[in-house]
Protein backbone atom coordinates (compact mmCIF):
# COMPACT_ATOMS: atom_id res chain seq x y z
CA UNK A 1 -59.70 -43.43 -46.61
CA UNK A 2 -59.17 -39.57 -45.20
CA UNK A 3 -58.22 -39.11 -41.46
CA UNK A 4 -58.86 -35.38 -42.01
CA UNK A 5 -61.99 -33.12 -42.71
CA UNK A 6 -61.56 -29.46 -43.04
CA UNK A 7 -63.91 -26.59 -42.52
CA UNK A 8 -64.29 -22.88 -43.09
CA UNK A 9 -65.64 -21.35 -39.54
CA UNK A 10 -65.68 -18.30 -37.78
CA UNK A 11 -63.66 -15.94 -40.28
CA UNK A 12 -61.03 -18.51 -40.25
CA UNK A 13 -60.46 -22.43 -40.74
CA UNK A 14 -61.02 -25.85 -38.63
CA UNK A 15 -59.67 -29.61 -38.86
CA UNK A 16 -61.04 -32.51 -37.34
CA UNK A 17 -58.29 -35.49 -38.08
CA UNK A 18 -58.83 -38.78 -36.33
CA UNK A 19 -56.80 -41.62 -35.59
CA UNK A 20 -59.53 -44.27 -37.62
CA UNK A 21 -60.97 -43.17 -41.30
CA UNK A 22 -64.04 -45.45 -40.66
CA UNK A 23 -64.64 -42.42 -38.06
CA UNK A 24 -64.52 -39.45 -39.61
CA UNK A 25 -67.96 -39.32 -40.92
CA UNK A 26 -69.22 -39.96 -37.01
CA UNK A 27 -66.85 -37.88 -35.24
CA UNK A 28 -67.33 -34.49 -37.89
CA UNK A 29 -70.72 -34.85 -36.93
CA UNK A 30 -69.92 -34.11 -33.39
CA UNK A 31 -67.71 -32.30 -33.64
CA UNK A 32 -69.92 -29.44 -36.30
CA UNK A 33 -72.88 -29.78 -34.01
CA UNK A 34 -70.78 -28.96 -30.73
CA UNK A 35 -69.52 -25.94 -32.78
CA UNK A 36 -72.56 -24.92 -33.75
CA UNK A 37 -73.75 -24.98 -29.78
CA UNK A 38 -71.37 -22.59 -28.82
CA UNK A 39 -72.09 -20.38 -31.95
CA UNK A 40 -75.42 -20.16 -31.24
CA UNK A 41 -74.35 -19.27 -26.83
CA UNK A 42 -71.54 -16.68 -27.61
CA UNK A 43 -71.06 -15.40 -31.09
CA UNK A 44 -71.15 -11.80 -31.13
CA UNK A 45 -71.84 -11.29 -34.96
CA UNK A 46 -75.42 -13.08 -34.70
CA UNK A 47 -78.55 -10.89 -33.37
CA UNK A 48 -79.89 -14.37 -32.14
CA UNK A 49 -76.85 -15.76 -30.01
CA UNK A 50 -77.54 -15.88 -26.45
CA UNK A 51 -74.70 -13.74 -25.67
CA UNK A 52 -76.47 -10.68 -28.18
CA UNK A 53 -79.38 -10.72 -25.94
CA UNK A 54 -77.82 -10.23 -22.75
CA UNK A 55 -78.92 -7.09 -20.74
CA UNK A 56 -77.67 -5.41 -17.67
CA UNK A 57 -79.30 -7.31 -14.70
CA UNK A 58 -79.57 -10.16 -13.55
CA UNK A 59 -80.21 -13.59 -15.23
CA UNK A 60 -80.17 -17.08 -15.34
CA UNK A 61 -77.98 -18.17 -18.47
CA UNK A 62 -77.96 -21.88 -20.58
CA UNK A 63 -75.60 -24.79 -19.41
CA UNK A 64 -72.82 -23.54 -22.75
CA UNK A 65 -73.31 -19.65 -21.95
CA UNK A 66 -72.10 -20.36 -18.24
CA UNK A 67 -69.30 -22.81 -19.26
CA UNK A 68 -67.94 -20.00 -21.59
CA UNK A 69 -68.74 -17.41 -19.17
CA UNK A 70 -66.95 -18.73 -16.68
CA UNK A 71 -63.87 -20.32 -18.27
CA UNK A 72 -63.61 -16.28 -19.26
CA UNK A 73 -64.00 -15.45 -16.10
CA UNK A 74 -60.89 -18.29 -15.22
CA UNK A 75 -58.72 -16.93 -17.64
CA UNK A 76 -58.96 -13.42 -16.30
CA UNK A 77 -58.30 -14.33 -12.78
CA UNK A 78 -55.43 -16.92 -13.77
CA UNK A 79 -53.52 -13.84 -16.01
CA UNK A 80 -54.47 -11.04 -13.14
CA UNK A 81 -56.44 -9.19 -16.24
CA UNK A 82 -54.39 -9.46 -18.96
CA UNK A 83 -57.09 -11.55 -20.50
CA UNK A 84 -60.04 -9.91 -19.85
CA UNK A 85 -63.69 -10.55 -21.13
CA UNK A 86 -65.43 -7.02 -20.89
CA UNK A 87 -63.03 -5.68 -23.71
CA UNK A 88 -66.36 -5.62 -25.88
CA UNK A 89 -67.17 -1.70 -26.10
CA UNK A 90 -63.28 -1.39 -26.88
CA UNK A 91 -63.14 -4.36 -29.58
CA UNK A 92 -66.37 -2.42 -31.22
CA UNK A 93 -65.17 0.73 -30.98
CA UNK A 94 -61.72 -0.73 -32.80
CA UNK A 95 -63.90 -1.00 -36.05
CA UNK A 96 -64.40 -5.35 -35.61
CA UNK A 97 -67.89 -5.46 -35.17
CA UNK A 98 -68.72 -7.80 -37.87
CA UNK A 99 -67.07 -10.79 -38.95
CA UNK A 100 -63.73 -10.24 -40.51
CA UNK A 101 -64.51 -11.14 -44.07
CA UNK A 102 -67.59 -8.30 -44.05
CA UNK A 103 -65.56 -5.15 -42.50
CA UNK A 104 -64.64 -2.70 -45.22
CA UNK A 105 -61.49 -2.35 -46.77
CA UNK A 106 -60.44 0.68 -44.76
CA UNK A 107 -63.31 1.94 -42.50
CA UNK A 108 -63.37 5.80 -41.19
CA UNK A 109 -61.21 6.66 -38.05
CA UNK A 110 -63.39 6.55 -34.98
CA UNK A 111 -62.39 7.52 -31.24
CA UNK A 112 -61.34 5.07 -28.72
CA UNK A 113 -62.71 3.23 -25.65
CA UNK A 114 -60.83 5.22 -22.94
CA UNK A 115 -60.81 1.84 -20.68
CA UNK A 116 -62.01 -1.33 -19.91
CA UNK A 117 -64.57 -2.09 -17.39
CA UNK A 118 -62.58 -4.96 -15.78
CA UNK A 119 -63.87 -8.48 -15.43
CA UNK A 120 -64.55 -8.48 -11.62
CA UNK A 121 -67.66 -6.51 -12.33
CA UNK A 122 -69.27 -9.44 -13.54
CA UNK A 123 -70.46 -12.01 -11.16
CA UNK A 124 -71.17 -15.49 -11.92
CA UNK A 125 -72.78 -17.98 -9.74
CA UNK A 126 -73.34 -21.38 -10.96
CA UNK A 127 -75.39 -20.69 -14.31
CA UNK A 128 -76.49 -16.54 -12.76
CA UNK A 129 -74.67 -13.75 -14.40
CA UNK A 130 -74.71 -10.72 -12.92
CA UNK A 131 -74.28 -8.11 -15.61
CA UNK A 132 -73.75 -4.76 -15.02
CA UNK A 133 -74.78 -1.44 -17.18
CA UNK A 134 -71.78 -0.35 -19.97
CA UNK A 135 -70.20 -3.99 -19.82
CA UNK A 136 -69.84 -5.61 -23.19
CA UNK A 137 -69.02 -9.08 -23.05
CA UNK A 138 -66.24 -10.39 -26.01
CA UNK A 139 -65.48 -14.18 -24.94
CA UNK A 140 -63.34 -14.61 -27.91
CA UNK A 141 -60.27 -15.01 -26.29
CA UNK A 142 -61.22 -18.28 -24.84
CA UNK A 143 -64.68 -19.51 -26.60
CA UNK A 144 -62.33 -21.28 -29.37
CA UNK A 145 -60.32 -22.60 -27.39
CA UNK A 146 -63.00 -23.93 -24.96
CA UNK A 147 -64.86 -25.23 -27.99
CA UNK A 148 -61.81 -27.45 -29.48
CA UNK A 149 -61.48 -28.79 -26.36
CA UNK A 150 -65.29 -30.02 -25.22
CA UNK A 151 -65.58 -31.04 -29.20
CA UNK A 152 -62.42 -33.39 -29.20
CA UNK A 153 -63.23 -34.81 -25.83
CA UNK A 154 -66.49 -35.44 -26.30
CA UNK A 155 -66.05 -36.83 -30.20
CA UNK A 156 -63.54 -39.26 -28.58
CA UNK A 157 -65.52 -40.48 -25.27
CA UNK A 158 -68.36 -40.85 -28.10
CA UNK A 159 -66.98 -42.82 -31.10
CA UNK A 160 -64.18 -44.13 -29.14
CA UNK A 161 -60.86 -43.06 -31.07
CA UNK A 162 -58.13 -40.49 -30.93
CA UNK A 163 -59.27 -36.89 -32.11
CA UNK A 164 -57.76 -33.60 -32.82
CA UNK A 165 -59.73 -30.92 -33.06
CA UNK A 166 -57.90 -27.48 -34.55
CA UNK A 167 -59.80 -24.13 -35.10
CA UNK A 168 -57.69 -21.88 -36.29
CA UNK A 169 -54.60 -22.37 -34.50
CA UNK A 170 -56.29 -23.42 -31.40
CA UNK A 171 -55.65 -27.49 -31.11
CA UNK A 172 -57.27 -29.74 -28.25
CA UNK A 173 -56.63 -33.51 -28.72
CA UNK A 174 -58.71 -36.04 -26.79
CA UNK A 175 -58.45 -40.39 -26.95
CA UNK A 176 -55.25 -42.50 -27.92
CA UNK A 177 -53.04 -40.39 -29.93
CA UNK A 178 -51.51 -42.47 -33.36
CA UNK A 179 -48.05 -44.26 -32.76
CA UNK A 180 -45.23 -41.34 -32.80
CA UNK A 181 -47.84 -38.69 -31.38
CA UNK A 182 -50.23 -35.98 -33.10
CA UNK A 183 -47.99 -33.98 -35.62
CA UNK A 184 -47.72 -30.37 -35.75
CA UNK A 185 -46.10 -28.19 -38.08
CA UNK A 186 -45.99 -24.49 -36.02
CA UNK A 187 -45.82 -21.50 -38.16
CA UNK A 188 -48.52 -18.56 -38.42
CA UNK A 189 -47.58 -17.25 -41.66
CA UNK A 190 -45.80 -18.72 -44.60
CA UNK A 191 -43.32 -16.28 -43.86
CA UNK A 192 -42.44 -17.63 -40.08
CA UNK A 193 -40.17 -20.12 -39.08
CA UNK A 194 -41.43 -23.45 -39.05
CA UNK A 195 -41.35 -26.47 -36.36
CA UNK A 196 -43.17 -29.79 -36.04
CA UNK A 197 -44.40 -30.75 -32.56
CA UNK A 198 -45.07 -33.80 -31.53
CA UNK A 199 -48.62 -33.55 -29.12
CA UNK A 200 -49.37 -36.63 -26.47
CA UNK A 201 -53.32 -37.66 -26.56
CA UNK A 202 -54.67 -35.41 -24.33
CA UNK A 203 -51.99 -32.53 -25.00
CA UNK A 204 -53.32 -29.06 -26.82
CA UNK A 205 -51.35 -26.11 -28.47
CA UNK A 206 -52.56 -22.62 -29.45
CA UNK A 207 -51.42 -19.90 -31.38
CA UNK A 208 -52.67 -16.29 -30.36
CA UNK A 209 -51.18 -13.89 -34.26
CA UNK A 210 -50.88 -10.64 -34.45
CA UNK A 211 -50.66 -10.82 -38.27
CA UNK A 212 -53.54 -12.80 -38.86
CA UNK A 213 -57.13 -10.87 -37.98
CA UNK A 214 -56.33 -7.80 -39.00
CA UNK A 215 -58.68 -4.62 -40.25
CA UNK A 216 -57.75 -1.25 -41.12
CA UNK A 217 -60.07 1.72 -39.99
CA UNK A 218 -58.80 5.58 -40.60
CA UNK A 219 -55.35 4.00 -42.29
CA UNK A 220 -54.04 2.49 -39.53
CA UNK A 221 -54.19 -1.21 -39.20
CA UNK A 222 -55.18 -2.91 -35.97
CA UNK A 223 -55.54 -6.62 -34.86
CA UNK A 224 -58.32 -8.40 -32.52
CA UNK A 225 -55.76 -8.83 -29.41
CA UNK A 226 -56.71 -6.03 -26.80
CA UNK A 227 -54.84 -4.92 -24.08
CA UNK A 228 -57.55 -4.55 -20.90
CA UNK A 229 -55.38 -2.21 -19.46
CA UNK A 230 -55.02 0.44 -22.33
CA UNK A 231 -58.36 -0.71 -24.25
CA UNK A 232 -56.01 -0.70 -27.55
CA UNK A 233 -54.46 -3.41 -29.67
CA UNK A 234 -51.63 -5.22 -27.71
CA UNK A 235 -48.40 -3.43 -28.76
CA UNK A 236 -47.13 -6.00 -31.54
CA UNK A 237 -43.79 -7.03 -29.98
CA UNK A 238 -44.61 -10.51 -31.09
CA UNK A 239 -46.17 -11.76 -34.73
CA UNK A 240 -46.75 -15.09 -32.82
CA UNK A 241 -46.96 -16.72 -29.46
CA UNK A 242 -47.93 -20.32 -29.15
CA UNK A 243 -47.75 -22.25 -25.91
CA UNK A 244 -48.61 -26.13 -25.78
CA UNK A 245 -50.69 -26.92 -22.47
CA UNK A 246 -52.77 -29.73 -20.66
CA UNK A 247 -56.38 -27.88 -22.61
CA UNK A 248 -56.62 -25.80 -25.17
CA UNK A 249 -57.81 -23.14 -22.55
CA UNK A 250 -54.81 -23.08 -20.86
CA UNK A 251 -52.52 -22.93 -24.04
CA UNK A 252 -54.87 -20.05 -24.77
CA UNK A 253 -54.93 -17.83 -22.20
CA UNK A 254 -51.08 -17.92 -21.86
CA UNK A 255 -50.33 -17.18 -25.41
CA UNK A 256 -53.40 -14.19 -25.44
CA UNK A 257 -51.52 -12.93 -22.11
CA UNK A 258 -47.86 -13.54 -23.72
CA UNK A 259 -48.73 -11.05 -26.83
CA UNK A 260 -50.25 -8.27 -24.42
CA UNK A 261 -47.39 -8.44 -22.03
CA UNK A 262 -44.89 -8.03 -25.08
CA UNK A 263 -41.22 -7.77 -23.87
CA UNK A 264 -42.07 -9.39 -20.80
CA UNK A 265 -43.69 -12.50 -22.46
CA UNK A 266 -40.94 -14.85 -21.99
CA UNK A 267 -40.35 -14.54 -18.08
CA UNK A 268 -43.91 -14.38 -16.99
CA UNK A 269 -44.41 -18.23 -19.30
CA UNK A 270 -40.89 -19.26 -17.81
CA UNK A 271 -42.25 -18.55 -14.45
CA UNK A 272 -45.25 -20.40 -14.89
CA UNK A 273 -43.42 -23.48 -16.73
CA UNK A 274 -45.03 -23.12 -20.20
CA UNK A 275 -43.39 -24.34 -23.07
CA UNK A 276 -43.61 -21.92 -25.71
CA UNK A 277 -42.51 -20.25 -28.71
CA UNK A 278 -42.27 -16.33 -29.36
CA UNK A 279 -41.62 -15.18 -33.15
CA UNK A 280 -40.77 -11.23 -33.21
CA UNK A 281 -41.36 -9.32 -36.00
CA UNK A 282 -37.82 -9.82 -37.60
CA UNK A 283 -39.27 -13.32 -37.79
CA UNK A 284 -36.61 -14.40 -35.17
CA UNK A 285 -37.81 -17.11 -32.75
CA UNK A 286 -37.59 -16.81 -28.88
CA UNK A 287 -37.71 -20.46 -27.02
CA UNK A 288 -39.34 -20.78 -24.14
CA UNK A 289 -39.00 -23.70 -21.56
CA UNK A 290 -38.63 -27.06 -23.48
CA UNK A 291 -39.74 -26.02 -26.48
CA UNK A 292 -37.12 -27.41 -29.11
CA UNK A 293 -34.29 -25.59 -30.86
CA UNK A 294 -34.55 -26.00 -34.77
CA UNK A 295 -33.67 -29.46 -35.77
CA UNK A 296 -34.53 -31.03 -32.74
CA UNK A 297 -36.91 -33.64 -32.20
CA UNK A 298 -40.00 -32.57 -30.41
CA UNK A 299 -42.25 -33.80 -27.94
């Protein structure tokens, strides 16, 4: 019997592998409808999300909304900006205002968002936002992340057995893991080097590419990782930066913040004792913290 079930989703792809076969069926189910929860509070390429409908103001928001809202809101205070949730206007204006597999081949060049409004002007209190006029909120940086790990946890506390939960190179793992630890092969593109990782139950991993969403608008190609404090695409120092944490959230937010710090990546993680692994764009692998040389056994 299968241990795995995989998914298109969100303009990339998700896995759900368990640690029993006779759960799969049970623990998909879960898993799909969670998904489909936060779709429905934060996606910003349906008119009838919860997050489309938001106005300047103040207003009360649903239990998901304000869990996403504010593990944004987390991630931007944790990073000191660098991940930043009001880089809506600018991800717009960048041409990615659809889902990926609907923008055009090469759109027309359009102008720039000059800056970004910065995430202390919104205010959350318990489930009240506080939204003020000309922000735009884009909770993509953490949603997915947020999502794997609320799915896997609550699949396992459900049905009982170890889960992993990956959507699209964000992995949350939740229960007993299977003798030997959760195996992970590493690598963004077939291109990149390649490492398996061995995850504890309860462990997560995430990979933030510069290489992988991609559009082209005007001739120029840009990717979905904006930096909040030029309201462009990160410089692309790094094709990769993946960062294994205690949540998927965490491992998130540090390898979002890793690509738009570029050069200075690998001392701000070192500093704050992730492990992690930087690929430049000459394919060349930077280790960071415990993360294993090649041939090594990891854990």
């Amino acid at each position: 019997m299968d241990t795995t079930y995989r998914f298109p989703l969100w303009s990339t792809t998700a896995s759900v592998v368990v640690t029993d076969p006779a759960a799969l069926g049970s623990v998909v189910e879960i898993v799909r409808a969670g998904l489909d929860e936060v779709d429905r509070a934060c996606s910003r390429f349906r008119g009838d999300s919860e997050l489309a409908g938001l106005t300047p103001g103040t207003r009360r928001l649903s239990p998901m909304l304000a869990d996403l809202v504010g593990t944004a809101l987390d991630a931007a205070e944790a990073t000191g900006g660098l991940v930043d949730p009001t880089v809506g206007e600018a991800v717009q204006a960048l041409g990615y205002d659809r889902s990926l597999e609907l923008l055009p081949e090469d759109g027309a060049a359009i102008p720039f968002v000059r800056q970004v409004p910065g995430w202390r002007r919104v205010r959350l209190s318990g489930d009240r936002l506080e939204l003020p006029r000309g922000v735009l909120l884009d909770l993509g940086a953490t949603a997915k992340a947020r999502a794997a790990d609320l799915a896997a946890r609550r699949a396992a506390e459900t049905v009982g057995v170890g889960v992993l939960v990956e959507l699209g190179g964000d992995i949350a793992t939740a229960g007993r893991a299977p003798e030997g630890g959760w195996q992970v092969l590493v690598q963004d593109t077939p291109d990149d080097p390649a490492c398996q990782v061995s995850l504890a139950g309860g462990a997560a991993l995430a990979t933030s590419s510069t290489v992988r969403r991609t559009w082209r608008r005007g001739g120029v190609r840009f990717h979905h990782i904006v930096d909040p404090r030029t309201a462009a695409p990160a410089a692309p120092v790094w094709r990769s930066a993946t960062v294994t944490a205690p949540t998927c959230v965490e491992a998130n937010t540090a390898s979002t913040a890793a690509v738009v710090l570029g050069r200075r990546a690998a001392e701000w993680l070192t500093v704050r004792g992730f492990t992690a692994r930087l690929v430049d764009h000459r394919h060349r692998a930077v280790r960071v913290g415990a993360w294993p040389a090649p041939g090594e056994a990891a854990a």
